[in-house]
Protein backbone atom coordinates (compact mmCIF):
# COMPACT_ATOMS: atom_id res chain seq x y z
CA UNK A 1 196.01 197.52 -69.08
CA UNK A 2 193.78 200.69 -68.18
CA UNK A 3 195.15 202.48 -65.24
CA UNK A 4 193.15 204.52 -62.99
CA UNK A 5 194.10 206.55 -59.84
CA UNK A 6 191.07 205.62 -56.86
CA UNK A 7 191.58 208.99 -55.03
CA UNK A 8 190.32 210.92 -57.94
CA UNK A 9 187.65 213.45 -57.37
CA UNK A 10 185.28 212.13 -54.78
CA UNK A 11 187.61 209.12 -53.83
CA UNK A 12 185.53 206.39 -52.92
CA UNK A 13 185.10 203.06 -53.14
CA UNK A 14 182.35 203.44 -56.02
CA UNK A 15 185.37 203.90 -58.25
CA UNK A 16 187.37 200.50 -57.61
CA UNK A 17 183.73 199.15 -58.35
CA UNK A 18 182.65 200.29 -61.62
CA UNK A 19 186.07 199.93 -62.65
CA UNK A 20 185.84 196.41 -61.92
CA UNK A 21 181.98 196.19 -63.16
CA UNK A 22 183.36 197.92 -66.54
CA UNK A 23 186.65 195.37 -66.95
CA UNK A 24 184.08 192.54 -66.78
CA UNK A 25 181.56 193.96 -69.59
CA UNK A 26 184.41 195.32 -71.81
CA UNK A 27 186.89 192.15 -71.11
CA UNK A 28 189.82 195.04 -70.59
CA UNK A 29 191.76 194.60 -67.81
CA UNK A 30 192.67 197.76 -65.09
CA UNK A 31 194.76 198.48 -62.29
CA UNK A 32 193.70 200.81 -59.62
CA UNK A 33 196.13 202.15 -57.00
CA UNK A 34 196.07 204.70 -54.47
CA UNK A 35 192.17 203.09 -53.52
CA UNK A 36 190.29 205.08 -51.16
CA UNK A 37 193.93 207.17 -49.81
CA UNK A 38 192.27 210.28 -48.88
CA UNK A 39 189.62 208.20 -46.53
CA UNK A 40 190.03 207.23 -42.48
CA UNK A 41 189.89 203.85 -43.57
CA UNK A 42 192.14 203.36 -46.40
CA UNK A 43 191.93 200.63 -49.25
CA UNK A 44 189.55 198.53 -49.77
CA UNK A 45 187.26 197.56 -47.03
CA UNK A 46 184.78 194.44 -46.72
CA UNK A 47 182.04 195.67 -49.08
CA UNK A 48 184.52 196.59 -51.89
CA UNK A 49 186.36 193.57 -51.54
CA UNK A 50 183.15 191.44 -51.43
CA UNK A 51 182.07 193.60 -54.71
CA UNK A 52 185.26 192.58 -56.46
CA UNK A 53 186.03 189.10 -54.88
CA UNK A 54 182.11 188.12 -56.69
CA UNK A 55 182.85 190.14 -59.97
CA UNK A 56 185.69 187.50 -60.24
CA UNK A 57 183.98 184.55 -59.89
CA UNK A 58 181.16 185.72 -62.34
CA UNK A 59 183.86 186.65 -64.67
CA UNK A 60 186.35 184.15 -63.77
CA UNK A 61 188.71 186.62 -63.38
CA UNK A 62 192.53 186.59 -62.29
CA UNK A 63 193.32 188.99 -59.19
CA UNK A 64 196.24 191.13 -57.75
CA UNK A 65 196.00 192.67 -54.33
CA UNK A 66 192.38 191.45 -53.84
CA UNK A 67 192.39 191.65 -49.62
CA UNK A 68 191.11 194.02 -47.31
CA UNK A 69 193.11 196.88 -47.02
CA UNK A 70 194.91 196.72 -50.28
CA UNK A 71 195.18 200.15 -51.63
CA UNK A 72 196.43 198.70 -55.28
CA UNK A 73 194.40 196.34 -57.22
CA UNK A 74 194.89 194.67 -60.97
CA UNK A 75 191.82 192.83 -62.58
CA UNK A 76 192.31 190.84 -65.53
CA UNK A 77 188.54 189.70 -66.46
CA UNK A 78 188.04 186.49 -68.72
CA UNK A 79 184.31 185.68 -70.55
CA UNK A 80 181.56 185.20 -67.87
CA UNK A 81 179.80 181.46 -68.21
CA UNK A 82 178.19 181.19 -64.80
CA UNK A 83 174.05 181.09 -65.23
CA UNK A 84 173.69 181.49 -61.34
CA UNK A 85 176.02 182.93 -58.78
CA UNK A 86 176.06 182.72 -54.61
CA UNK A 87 177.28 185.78 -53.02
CA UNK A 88 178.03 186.20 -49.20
CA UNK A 89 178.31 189.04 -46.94
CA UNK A 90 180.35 188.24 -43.72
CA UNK A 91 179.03 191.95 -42.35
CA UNK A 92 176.59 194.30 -42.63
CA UNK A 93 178.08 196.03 -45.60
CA UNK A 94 175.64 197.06 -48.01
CA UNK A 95 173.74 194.06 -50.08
CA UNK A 96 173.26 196.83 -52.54
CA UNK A 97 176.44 197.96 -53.47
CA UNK A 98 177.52 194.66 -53.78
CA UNK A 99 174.80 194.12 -56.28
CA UNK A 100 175.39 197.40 -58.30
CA UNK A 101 178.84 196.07 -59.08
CA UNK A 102 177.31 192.82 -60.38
CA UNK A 103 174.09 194.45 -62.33
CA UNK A 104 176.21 196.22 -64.99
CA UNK A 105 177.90 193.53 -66.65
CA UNK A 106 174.75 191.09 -65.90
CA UNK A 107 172.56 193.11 -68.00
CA UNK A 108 174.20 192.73 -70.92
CA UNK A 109 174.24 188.99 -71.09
CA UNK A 110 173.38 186.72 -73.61
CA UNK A 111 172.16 184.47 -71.42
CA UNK A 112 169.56 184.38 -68.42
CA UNK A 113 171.63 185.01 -64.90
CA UNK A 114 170.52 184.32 -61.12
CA UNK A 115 172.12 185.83 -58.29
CA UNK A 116 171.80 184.94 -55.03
CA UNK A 117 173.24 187.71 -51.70
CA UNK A 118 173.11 186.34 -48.44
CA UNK A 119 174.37 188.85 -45.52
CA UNK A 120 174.68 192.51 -45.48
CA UNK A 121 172.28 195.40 -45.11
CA UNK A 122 169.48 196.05 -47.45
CA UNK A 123 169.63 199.42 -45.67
CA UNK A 124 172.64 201.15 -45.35
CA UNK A 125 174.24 204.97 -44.58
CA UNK A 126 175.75 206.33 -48.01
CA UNK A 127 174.29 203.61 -50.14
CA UNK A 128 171.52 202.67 -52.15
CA UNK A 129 168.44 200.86 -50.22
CA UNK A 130 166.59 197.98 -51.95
CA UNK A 131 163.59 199.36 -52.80
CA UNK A 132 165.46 202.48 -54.42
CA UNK A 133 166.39 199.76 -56.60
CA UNK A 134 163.28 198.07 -57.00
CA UNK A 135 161.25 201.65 -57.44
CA UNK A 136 163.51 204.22 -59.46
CA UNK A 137 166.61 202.00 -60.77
CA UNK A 138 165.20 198.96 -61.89
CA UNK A 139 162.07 201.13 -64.05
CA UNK A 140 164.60 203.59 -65.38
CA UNK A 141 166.86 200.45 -66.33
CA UNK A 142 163.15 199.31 -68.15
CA UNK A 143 163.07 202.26 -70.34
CA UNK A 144 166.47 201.31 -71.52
CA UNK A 145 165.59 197.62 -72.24
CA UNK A 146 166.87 195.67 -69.97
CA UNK A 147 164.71 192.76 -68.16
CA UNK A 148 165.07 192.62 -64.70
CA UNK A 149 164.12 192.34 -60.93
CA UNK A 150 164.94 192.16 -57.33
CA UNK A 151 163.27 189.16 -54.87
CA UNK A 152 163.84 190.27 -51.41
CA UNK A 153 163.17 187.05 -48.94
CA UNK A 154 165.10 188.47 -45.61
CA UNK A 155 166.13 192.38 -44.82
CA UNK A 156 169.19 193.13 -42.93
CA UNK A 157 170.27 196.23 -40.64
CA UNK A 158 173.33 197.48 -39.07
CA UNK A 159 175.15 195.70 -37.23
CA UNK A 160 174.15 192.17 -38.01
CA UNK A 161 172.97 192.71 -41.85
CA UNK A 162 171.60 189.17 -42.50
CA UNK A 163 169.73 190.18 -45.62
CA UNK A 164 168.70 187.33 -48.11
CA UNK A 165 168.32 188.81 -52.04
CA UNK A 166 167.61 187.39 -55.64
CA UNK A 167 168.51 188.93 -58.68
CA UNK A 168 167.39 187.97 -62.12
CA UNK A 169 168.56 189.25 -65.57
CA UNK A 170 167.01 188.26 -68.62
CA UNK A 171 168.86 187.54 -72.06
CA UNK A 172 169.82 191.02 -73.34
CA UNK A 173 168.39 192.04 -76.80
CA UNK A 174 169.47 195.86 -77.48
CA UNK A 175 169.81 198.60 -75.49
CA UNK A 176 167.52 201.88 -76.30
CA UNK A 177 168.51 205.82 -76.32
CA UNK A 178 167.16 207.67 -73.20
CA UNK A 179 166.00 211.21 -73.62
CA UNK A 180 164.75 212.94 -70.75
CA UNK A 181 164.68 216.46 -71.03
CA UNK A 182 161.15 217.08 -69.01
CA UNK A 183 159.87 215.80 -66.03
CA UNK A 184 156.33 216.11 -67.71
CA UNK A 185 153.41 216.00 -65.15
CA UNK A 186 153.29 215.40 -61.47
CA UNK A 187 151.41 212.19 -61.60
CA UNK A 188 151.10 211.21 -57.78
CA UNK A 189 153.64 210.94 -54.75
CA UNK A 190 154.66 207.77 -53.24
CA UNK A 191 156.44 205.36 -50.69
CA UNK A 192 157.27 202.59 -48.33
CA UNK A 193 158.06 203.13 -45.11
CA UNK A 194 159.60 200.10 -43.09
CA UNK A 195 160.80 198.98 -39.85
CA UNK A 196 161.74 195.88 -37.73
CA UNK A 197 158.98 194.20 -35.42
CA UNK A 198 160.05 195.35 -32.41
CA UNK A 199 159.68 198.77 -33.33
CA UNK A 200 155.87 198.32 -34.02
CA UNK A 201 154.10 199.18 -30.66
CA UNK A 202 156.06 202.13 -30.78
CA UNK A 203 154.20 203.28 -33.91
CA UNK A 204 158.02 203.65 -36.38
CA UNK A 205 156.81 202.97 -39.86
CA UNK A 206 153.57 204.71 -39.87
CA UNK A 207 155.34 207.97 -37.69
CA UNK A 208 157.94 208.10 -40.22
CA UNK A 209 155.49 207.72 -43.79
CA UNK A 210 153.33 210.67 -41.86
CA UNK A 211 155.67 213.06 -40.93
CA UNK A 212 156.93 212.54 -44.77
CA UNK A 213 153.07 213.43 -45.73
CA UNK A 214 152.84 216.68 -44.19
CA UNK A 215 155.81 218.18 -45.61
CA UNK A 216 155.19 216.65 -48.91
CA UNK A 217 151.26 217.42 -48.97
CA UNK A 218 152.43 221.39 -48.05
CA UNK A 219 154.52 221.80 -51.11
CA UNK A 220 153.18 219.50 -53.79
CA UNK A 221 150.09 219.42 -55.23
CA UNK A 222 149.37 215.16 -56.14
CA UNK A 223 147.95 212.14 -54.80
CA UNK A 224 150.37 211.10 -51.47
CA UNK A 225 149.79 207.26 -50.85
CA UNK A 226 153.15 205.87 -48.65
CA UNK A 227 153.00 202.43 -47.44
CA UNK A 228 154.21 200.57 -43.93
CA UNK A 229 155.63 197.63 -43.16
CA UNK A 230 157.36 195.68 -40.63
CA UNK A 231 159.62 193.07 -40.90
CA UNK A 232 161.61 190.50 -39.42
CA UNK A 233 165.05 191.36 -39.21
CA UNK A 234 168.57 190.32 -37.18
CA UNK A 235 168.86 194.01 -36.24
CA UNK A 236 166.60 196.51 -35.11
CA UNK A 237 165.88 199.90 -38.01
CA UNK A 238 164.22 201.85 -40.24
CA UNK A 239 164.36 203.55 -43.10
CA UNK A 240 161.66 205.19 -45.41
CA UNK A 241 161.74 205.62 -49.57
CA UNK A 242 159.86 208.42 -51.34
CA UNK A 243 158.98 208.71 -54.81
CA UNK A 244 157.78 211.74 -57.30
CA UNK A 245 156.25 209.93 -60.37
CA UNK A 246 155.83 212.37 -63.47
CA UNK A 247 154.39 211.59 -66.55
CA UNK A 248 158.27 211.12 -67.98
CA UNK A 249 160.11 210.00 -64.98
CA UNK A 250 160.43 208.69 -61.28
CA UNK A 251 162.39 210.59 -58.65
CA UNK A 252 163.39 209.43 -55.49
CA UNK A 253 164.96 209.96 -51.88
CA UNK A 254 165.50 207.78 -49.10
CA UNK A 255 166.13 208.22 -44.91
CA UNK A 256 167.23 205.33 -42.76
CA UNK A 257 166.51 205.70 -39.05
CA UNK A 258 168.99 205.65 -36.19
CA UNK A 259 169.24 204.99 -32.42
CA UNK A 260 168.06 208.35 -30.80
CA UNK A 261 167.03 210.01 -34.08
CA UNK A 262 163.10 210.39 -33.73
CA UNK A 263 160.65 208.56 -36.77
CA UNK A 264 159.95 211.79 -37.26
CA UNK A 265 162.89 213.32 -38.33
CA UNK A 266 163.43 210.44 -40.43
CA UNK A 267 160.70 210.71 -42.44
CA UNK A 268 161.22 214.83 -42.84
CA UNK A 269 165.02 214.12 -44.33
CA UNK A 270 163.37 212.05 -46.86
CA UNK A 271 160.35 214.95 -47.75
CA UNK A 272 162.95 217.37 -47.98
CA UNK A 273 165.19 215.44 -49.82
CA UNK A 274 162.50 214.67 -52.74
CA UNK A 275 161.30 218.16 -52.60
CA UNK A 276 164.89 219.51 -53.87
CA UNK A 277 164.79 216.53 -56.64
CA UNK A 278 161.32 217.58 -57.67
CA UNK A 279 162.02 221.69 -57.82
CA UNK A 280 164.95 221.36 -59.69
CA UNK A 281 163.41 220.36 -62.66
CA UNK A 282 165.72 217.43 -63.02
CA UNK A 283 164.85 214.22 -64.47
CA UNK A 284 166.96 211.65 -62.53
CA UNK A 285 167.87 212.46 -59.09
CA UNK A 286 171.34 212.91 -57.43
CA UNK A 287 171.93 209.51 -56.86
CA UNK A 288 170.19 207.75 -60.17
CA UNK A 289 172.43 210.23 -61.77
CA UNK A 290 175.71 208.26 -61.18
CA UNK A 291 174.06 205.19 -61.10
CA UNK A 292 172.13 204.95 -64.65
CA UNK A 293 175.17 207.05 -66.51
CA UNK A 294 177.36 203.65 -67.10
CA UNK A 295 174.27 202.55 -68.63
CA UNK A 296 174.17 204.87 -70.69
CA UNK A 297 177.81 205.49 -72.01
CA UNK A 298 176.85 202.30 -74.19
CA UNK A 299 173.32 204.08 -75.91
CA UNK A 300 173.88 205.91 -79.16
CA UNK A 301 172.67 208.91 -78.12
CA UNK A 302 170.78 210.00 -74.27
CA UNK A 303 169.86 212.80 -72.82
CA UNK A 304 169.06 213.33 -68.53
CA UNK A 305 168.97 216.60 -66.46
CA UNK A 306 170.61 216.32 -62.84
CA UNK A 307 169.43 218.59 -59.79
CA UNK A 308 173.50 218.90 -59.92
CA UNK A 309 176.55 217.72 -60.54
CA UNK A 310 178.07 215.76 -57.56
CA UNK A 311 181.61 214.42 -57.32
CA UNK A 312 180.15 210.79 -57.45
CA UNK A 313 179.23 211.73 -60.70
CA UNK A 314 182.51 213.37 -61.78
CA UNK A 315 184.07 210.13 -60.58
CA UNK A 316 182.13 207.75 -62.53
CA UNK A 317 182.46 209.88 -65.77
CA UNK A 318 186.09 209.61 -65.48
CA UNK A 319 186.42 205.70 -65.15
CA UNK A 320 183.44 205.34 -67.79
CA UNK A 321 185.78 207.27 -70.41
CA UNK A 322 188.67 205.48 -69.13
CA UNK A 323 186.78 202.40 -70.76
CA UNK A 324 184.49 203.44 -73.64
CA UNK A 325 184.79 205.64 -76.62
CA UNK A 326 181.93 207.64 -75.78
CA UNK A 327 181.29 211.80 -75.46
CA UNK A 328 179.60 212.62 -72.17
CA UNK A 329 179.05 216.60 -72.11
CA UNK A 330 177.98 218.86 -69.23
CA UNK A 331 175.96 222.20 -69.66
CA UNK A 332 173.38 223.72 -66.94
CA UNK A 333 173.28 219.86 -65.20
CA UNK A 334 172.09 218.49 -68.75
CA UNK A 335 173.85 215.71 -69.33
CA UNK A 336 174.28 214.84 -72.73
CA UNK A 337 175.82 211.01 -74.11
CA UNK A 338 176.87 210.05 -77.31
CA UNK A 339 178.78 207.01 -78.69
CA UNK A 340 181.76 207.68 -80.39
CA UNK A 341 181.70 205.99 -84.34
């Protein structure tokens, strides 16, 4: 049984994930302990434990310590049979983490896979949004050769979540090297911009996407074209994505709105954010860095550049080589990944 300690380098819950995520692809079963000890909330909380307690099922796993709180966890995976799975969020815990724990071992299938999340946030603090999956993750994922794609029929904000999501993975075939060395061109500059309904007389979406404009259109020389929307949701928020498309890659950076935080601030933190992705040269951003490198611990050979190297990061690389014979070397934020013969 792998053992790995969950208050290594940046301490989160990401870890207890991915180690999870990585017992179910590699059928290797782990123990965790000390999860999430340095954090005011200790152990696992509902989003982890949702993450895990649907990792199980898919995998039909046996559990030890799987309950909120636990700060010591053993996962002992067995073969995953299930062609469609129903997950449920109680809270407004991020949709998206929840489906990041599910995505890596559902890639590599040999079989089609549906999977349904009802609950949670789409939008979250300190977590992925959905259409960071849908525009940067999901195309970079592409590239690599894997086949698939994010339905979103209901969005859900803090604090009554409510989201409604379908996932579907194709049969995997083989998964290709990555080598980005070179953003390449500047292509255009891009976005969506949403809010609830009852934020539209007040003008959110279309506040945030222009404040996001101005900044951007100052700095960068490219086509700017950011959508808005407004939805339906249980809660009322925001939240706006950006994206930098070059000729070999997508960056992006995200903002979610707040009570008493103006539309306009919101969409600035997201300019500002992109613009430090874009003028560091780097090919993936900060947090496509952590989440594509489990990906590609299983290619033969890749290559990305990071804006720089964060403690997420550090944290994943530790559990993936916990797991897989596999070489992952640091030098001026290139990252380079080879598979061990």
């Amino acid at each position: 049984m792998i053992e790995i300690q969950g208050n290594i380098h940046e301490g989160g819950g990401s870890i207890v994930r991915l180690s999870c995520a990585l017992s179910t692809l590699t059928k290797k079963p782990v123990k965790i302990t000390k999860i999430r000890e340095n954090r005011e909330k200790q152990g696992l909380q509902e989003q982890h434990y949702q993450s895990i307690k649907s990792l199980a099922r898919l995998c039909n796993a046996e559990t030890k310590g799987l309950e909120l709180g636990s700060k010591e966890l053993e996962f002992i995976p067995n073969e995953i049979t299930k062609k469609q799975l129903n997950v449920e969020i109680r809270t407004a815990g991020s949709a998206c983490l929840a489906l990041q724990s599910l995505m890596l071992p559902s890639l590599f299938l040999k079989h089609n896979l549906t999977i349904r999340i009802k609950g949670g946030a789409t939008f979250n603090e300190n977590a992925p949004n959905i259409y960071y999956f849908q525009d940067v993750l999901i195309p970079t994922l592409k590239k690599l050769g894997f086949n698939c794609d994010i339905e979103i029929i209901k969005h859900g904000f803090y604090p009554k979540g409510g989201a409604d999501l379908i996932f579907r993975s194709k049969k995997f075939k083989e998964i290709k090297d990555l080598e980005l060395t070179e953003q390449g061109a500047l292509k255009k500059l891009s976005g969506i911009s949403i809010a609830t309904l009852d934020l539209k007389k007040a003008k959110v979406s279309e506040r945030q996407s222009l404040s996001a404009e101005k900044i951007l259109g100052s700095n960068l020389d490219a086509h700017i074209g950011i959508g808005n929307e407004y939805v339906d949701s249980l809660s009322t928020g925001s939240s706006i994505l950006l994206k930098a498309e070059f000729d070999n890659c997508i960056l992006g950076w995200d903002a979610l709105g707040a009570k008493g935080k103006y539309s306009e601030k919101v969409g600035e933190e997201a300019a500002i954010g992109l613009l430090k992705q874009v003028l560091s040269k780097a090919t993936v951003d900060e947090h496509l860095a952590d989440q594509i490198i489990p990906y590609l611990a299983f290619t033969k050979n890749s290559t990305i550049k990071v804006p720089k190297v964060t403690k997420h990061l550090e944290a994943n690389i530790h559990v993936i080589q916990k797991f897989l014979d596999c070489k992952i070397k640091i030098k001026n934020n290139i990252i380079e990944i080879k598979k061990i013969k």
